[in-house]
C-alpha atoms as a PDB file:
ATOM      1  CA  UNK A   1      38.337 -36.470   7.515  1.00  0.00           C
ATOM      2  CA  UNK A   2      39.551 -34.062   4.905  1.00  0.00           C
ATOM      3  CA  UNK A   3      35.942 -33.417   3.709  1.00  0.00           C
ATOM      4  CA  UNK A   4      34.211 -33.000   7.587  1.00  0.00           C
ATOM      5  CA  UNK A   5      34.984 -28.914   7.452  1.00  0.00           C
ATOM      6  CA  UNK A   6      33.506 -28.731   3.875  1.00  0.00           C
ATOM      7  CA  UNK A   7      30.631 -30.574   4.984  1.00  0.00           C
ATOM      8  CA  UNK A   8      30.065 -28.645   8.450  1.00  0.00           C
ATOM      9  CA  UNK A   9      30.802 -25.049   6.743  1.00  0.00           C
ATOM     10  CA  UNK A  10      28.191 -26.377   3.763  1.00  0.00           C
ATOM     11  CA  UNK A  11      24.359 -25.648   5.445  1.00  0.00           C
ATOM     12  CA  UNK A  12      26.063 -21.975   7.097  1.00  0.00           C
ATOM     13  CA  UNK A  13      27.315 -21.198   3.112  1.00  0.00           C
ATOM     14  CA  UNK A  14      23.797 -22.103   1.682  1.00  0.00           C
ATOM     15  CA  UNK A  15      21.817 -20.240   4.906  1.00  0.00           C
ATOM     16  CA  UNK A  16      23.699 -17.172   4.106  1.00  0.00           C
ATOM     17  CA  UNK A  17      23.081 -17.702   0.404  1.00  0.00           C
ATOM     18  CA  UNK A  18      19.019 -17.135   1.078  1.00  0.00           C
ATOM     19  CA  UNK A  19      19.405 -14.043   2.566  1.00  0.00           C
ATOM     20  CA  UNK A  20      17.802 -12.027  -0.329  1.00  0.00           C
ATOM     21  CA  UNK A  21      15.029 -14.455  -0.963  1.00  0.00           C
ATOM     22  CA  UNK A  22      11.757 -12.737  -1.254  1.00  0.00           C
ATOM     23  CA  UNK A  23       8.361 -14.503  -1.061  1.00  0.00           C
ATOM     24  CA  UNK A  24       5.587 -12.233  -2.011  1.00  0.00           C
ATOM     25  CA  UNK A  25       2.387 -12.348  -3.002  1.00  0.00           C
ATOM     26  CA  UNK A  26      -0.016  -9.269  -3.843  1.00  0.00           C
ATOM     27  CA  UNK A  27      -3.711  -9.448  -2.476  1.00  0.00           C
ATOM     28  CA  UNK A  28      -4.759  -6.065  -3.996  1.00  0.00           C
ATOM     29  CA  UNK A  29      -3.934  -3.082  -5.968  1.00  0.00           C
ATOM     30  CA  UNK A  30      -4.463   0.972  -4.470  1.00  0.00           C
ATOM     31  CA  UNK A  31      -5.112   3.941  -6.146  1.00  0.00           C
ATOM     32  CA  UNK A  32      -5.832   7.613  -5.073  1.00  0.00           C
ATOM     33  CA  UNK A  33      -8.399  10.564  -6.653  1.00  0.00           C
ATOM     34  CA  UNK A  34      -9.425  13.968  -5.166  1.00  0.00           C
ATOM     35  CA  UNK A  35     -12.461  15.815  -6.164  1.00  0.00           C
ATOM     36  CA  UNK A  36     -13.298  19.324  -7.454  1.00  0.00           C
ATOM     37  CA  UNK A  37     -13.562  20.367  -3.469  1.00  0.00           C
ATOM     38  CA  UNK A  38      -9.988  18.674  -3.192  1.00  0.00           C
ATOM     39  CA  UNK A  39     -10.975  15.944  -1.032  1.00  0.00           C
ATOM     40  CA  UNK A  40      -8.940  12.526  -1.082  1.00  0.00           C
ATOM     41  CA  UNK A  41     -10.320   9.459  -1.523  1.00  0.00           C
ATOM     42  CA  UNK A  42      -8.169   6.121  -1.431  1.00  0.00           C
ATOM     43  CA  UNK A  43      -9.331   3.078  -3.171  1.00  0.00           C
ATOM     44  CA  UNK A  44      -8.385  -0.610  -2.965  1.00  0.00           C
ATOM     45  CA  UNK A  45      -9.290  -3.217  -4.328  1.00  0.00           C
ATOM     46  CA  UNK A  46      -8.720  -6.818  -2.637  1.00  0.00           C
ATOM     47  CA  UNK A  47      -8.794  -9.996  -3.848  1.00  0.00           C
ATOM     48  CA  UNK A  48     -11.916 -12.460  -2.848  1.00  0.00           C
ATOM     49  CA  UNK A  49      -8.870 -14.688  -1.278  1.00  0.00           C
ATOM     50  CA  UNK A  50      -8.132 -11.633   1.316  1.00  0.00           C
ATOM     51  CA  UNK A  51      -9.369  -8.696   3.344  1.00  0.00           C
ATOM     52  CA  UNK A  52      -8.224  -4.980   4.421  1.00  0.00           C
ATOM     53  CA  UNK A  53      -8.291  -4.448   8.159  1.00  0.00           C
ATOM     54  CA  UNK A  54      -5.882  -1.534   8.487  1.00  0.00           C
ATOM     55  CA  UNK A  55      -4.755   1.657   6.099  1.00  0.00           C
ATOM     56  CA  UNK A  56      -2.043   3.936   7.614  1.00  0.00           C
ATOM     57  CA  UNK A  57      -0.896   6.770   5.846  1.00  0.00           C
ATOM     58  CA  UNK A  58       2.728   8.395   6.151  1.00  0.00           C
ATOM     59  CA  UNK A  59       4.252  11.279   4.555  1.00  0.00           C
ATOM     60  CA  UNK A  60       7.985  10.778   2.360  1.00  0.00           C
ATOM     61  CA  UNK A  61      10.603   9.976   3.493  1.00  0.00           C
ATOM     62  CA  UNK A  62      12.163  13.955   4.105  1.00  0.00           C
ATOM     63  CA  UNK A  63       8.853  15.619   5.401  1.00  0.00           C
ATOM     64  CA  UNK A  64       8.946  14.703   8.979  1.00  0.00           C
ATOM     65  CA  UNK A  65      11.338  16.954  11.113  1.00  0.00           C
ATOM     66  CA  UNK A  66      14.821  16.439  10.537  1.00  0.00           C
ATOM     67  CA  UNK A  67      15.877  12.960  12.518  1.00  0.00           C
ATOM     68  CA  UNK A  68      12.193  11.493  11.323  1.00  0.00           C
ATOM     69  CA  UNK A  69      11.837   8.936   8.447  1.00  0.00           C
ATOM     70  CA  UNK A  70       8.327   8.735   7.203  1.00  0.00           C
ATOM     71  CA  UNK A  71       6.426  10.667   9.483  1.00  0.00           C
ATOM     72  CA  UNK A  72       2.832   9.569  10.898  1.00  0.00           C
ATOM     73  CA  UNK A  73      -0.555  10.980   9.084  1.00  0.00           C
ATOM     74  CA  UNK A  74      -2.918   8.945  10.290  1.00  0.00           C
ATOM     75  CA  UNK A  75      -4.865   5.662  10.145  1.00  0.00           C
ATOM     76  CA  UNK A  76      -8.224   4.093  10.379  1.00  0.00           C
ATOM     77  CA  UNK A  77      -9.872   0.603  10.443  1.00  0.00           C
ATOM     78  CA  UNK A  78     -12.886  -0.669   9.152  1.00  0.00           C
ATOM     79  CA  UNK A  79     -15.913  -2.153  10.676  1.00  0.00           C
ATOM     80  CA  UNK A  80     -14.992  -5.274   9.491  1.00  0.00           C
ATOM     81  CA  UNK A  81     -12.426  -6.801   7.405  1.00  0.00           C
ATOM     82  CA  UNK A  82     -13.413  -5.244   3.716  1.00  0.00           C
ATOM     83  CA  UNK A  83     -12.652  -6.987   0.121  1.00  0.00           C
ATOM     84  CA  UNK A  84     -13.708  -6.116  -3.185  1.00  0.00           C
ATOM     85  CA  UNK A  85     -13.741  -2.583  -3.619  1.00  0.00           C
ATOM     86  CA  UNK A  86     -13.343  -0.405  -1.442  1.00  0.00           C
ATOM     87  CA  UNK A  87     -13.479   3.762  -1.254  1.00  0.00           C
ATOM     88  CA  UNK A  88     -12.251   5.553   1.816  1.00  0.00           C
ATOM     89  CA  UNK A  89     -13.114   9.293   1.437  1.00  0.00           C
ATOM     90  CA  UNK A  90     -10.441  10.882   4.037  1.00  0.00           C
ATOM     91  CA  UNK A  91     -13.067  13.855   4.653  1.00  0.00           C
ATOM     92  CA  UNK A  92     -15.343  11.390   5.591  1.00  0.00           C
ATOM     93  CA  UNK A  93     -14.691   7.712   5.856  1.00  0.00           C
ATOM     94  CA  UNK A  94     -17.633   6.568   8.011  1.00  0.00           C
ATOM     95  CA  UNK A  95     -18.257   3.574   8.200  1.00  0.00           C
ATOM     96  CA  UNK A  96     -14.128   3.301   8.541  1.00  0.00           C
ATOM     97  CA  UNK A  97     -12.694   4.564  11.885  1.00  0.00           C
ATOM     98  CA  UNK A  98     -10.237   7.212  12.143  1.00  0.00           C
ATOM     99  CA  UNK A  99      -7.816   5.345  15.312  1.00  0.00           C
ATOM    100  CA  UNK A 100      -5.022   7.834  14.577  1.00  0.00           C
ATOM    101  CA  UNK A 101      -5.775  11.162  14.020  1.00  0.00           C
ATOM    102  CA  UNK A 102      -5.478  12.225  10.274  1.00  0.00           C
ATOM    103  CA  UNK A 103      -3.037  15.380   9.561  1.00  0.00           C
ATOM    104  CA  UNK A 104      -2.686  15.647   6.094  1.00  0.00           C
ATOM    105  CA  UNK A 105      -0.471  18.037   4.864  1.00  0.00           C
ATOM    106  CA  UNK A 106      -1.027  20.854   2.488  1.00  0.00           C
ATOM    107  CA  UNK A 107       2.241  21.435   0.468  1.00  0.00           C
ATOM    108  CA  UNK A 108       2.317  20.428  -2.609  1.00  0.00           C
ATOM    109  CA  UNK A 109       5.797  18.748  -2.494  1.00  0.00           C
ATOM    110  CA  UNK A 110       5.055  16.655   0.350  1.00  0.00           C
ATOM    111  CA  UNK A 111       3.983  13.549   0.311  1.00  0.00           C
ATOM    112  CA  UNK A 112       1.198  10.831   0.882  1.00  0.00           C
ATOM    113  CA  UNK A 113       1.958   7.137   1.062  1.00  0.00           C
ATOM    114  CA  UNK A 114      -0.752   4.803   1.890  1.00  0.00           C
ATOM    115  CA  UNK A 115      -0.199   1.136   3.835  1.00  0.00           C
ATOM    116  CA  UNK A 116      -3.001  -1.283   3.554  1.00  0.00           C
ATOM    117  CA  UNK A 117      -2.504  -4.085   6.083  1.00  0.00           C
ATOM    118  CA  UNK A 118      -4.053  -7.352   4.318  1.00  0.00           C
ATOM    119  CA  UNK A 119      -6.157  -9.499   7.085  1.00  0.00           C
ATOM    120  CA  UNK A 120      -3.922 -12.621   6.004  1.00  0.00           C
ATOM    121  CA  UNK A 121      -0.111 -11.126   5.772  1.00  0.00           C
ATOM    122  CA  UNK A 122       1.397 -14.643   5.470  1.00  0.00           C
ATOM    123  CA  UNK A 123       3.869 -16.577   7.432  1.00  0.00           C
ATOM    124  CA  UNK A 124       7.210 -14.799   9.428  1.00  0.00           C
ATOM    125  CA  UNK A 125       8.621 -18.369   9.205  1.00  0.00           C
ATOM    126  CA  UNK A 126      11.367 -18.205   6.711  1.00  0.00           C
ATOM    127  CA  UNK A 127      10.241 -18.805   3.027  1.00  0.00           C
ATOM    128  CA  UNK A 128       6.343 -18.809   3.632  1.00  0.00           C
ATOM    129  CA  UNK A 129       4.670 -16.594   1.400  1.00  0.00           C
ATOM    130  CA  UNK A 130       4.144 -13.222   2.969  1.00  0.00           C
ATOM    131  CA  UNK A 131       0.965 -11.131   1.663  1.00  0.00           C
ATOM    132  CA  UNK A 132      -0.134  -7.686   1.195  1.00  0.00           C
ATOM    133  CA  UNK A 133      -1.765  -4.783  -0.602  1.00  0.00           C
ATOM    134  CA  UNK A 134       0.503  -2.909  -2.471  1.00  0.00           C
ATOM    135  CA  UNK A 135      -0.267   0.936  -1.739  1.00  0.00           C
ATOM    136  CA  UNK A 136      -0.044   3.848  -3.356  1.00  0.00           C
ATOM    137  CA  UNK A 137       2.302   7.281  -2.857  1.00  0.00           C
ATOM    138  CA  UNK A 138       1.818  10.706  -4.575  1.00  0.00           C
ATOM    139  CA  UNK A 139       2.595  14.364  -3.491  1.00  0.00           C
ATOM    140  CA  UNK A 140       0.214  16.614  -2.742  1.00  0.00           C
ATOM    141  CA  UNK A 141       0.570  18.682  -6.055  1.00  0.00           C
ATOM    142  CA  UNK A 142       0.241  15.301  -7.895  1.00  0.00           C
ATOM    143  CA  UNK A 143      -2.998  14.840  -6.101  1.00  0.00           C
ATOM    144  CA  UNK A 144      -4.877  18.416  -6.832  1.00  0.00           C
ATOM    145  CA  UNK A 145      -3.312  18.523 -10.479  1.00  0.00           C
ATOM    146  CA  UNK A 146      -4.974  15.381 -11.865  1.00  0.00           C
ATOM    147  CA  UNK A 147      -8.516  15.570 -12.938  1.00  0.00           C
ATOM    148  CA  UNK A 148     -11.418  15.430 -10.418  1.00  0.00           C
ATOM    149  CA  UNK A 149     -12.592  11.755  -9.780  1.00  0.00           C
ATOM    150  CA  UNK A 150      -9.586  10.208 -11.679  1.00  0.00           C
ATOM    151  CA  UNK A 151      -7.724   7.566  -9.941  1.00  0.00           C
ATOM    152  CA  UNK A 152      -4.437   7.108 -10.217  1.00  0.00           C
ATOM    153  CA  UNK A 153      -1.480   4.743  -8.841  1.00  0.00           C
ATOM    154  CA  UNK A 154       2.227   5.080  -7.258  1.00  0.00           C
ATOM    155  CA  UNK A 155       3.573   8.273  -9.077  1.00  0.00           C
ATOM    156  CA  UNK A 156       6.343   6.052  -9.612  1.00  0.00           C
ATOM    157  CA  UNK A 157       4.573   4.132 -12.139  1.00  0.00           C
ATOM    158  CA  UNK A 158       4.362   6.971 -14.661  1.00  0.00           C
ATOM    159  CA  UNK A 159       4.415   7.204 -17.611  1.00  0.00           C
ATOM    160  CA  UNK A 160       0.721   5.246 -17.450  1.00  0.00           C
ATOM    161  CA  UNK A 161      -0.255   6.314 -13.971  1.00  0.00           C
ATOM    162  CA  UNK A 162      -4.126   6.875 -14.289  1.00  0.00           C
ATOM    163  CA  UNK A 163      -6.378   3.948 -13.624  1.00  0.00           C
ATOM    164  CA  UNK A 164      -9.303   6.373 -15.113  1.00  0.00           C
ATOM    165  CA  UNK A 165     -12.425   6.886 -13.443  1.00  0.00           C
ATOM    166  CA  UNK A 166     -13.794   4.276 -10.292  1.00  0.00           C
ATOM    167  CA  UNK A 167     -15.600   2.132 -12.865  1.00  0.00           C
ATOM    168  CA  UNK A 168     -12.489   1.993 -14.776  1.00  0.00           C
ATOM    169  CA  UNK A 169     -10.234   0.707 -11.358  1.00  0.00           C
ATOM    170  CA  UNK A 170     -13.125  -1.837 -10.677  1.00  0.00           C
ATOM    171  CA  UNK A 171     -12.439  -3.278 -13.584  1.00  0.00           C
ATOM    172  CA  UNK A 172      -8.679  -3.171 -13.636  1.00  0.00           C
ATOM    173  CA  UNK A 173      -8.799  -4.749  -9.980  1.00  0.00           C
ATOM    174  CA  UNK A 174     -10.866  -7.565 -11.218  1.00  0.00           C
ATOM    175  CA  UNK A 175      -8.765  -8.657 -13.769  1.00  0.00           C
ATOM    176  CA  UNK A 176      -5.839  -7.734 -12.242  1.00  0.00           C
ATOM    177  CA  UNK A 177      -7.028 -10.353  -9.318  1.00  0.00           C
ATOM    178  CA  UNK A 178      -8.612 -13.004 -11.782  1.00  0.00           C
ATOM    179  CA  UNK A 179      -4.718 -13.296 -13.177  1.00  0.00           C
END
């Protein structure tokens, strides 16, 4: 009888023990360039096993009106679910479709933060595997001081932060997906 409480308090101890445990996987890698006009392009690339049907942007965290976390820049959707590589020029991204009106800003301290949303994003049940497409954040003076045409990832991934040219992020998104 002694050990009944040990045994009932025993699956709530373990339960509670799991509450950090992350299941991840990465489908695809994000990078952003601008070109000598100072237009924005984002670029993915997505693994073979997954697809891109959705890429919101937000600003940082502090550059919505006070009270706002992240505030809204935009979104679009493509045709059709898109793997491989893709290039979404946000001056013109026909074939995608703008379904939230893009308002980028223009200060250079603010920020833009990228969300692709993979076509397979896993399992809610509890310790599936949940996927997605890791984006990319960089302010706008990050954006318009890096060479035109050169990609480059999360600022927070300096000190090596540029992917190089498009040819050069193919490549690193093929063998970063062949791993």
């Amino acid at each position: 009888m002694k050990r009944l409480p040990f045994l009932l308090l025993l699956p709530v101890v373990t339960l509670a023990g799991c509450g950090n445990y992350i299941n991840v996987e990465a489908e695809g890698i994000s990078g952003m360039s601008s070109d000598v006009d100072g237009n924005i392009t984002i670029h993915m690339f997505v693994c073979d096993s997954n697809a891109v049907t959705r890429l919101e942007l937000v600003g940082g965290f502090y550059d919505g009106p006070s009270g706002t976390n992240n505030p809204p820049l935009g979104a679009l959707e493509p045709p059709e679910p898109a793997t491989g590589y893709i290039a979404v020029n946000l001056s013109d991204p026909a074939p995608w479709e703008v379904v939230e009106p893009l308002t980028l800003p223009e200060e250079e301290e603010k920020y833009i933060l990228t969300t692709p949303y993979a076509e397979d994003g896993g399992s809610s049940i509890p310790f599936a595997k949940e996927k997605y497409i890791s984006g990319v954040g960089l302010t706008v003076g990050e954006i318009k001081s890096t060479e035109p045409d050169l990609v480059v990832r999360d600022s927070f991934e300096k000190p090596n932060y540029v992917f190089g040219t498009s040819e050069d992020f193919i490549k690193y998104g093929e063998q970063w997906c062949a791993k």
